[in-house]
C-alpha atoms as a PDB file:
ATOM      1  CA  UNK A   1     -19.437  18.181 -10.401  1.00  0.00           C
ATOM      2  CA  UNK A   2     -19.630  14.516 -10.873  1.00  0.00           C
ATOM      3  CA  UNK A   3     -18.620  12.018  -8.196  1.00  0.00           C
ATOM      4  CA  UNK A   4     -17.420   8.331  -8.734  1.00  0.00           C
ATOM      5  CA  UNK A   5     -16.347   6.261  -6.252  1.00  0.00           C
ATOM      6  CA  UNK A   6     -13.724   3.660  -6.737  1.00  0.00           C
ATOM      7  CA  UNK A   7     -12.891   0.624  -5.175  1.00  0.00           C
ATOM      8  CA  UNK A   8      -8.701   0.204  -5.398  1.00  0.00           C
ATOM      9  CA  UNK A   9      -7.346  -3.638  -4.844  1.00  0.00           C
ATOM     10  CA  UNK A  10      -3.605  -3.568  -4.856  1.00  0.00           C
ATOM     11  CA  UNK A  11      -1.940  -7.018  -5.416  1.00  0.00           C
ATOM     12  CA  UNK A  12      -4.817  -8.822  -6.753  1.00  0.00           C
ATOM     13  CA  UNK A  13      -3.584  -9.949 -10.177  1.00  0.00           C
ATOM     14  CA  UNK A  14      -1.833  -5.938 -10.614  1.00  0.00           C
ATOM     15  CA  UNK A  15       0.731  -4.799  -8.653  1.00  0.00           C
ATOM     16  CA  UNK A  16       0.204  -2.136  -5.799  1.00  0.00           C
ATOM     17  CA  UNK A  17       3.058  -0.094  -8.407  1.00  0.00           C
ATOM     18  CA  UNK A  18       0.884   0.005 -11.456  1.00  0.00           C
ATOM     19  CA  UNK A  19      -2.705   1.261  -8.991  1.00  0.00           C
ATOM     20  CA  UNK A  20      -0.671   4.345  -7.445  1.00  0.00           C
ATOM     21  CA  UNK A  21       0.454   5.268 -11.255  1.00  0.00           C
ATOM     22  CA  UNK A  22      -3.749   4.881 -12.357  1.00  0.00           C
ATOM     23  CA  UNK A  23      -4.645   6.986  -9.231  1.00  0.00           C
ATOM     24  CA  UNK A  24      -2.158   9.809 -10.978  1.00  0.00           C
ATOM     25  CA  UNK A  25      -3.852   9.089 -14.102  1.00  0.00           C
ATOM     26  CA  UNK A  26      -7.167   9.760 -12.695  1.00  0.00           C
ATOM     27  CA  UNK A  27      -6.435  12.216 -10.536  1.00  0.00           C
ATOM     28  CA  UNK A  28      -5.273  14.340 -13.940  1.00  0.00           C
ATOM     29  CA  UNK A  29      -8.244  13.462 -15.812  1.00  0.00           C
ATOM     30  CA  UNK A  30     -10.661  14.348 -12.664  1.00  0.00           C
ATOM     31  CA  UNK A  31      -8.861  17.955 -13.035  1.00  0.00           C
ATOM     32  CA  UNK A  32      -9.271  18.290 -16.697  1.00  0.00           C
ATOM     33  CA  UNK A  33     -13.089  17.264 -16.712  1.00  0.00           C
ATOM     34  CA  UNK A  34     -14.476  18.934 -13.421  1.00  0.00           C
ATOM     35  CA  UNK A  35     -14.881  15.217 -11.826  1.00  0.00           C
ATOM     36  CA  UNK A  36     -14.497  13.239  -8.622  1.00  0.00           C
ATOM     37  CA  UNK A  37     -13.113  10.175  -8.067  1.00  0.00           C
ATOM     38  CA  UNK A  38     -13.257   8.668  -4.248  1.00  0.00           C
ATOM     39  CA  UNK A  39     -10.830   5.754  -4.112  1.00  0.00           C
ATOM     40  CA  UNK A  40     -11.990   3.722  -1.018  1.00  0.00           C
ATOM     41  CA  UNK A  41      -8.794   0.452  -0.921  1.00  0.00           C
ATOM     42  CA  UNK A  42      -9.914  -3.304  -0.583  1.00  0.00           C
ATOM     43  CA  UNK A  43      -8.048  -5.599   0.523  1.00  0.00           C
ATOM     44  CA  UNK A  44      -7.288  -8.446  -2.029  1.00  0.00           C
ATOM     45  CA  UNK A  45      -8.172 -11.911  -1.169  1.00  0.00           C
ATOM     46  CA  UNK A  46      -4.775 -13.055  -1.334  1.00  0.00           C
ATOM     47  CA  UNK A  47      -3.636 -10.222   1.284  1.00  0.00           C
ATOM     48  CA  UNK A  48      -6.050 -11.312   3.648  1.00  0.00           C
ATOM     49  CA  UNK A  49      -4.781 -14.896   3.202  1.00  0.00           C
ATOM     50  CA  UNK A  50      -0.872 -14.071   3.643  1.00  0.00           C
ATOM     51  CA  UNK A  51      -2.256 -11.823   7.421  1.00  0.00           C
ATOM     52  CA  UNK A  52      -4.047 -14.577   8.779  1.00  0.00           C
END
């Protein structure tokens, strides 16, 4: 089995909305082709900005 890892950054020019629906998108094409994604989430530029 393959392995990919994937960096996720919610809110950096995408919505946080449209990520979750990929991560169902590749989740379902992980199970059809015997693969593995690891999502590891970044924190956008932007939300680091708006927390300081």
């Amino acid at each position: 089995m393959k392995s990919y890892n994937i960096a996720l950054i919610k809110g950096d020019g995408i919505g946080p909305e449209i990520i979750d629906e990929a991560i169902k998108v590749m989740d379902a094409v992980a199970a059809c082709e015997d693969i593995e994604f690891n999502y590891q989430e970044a924190r956008s530029a932007n939300k680091q900005f708006q927390n300081s």
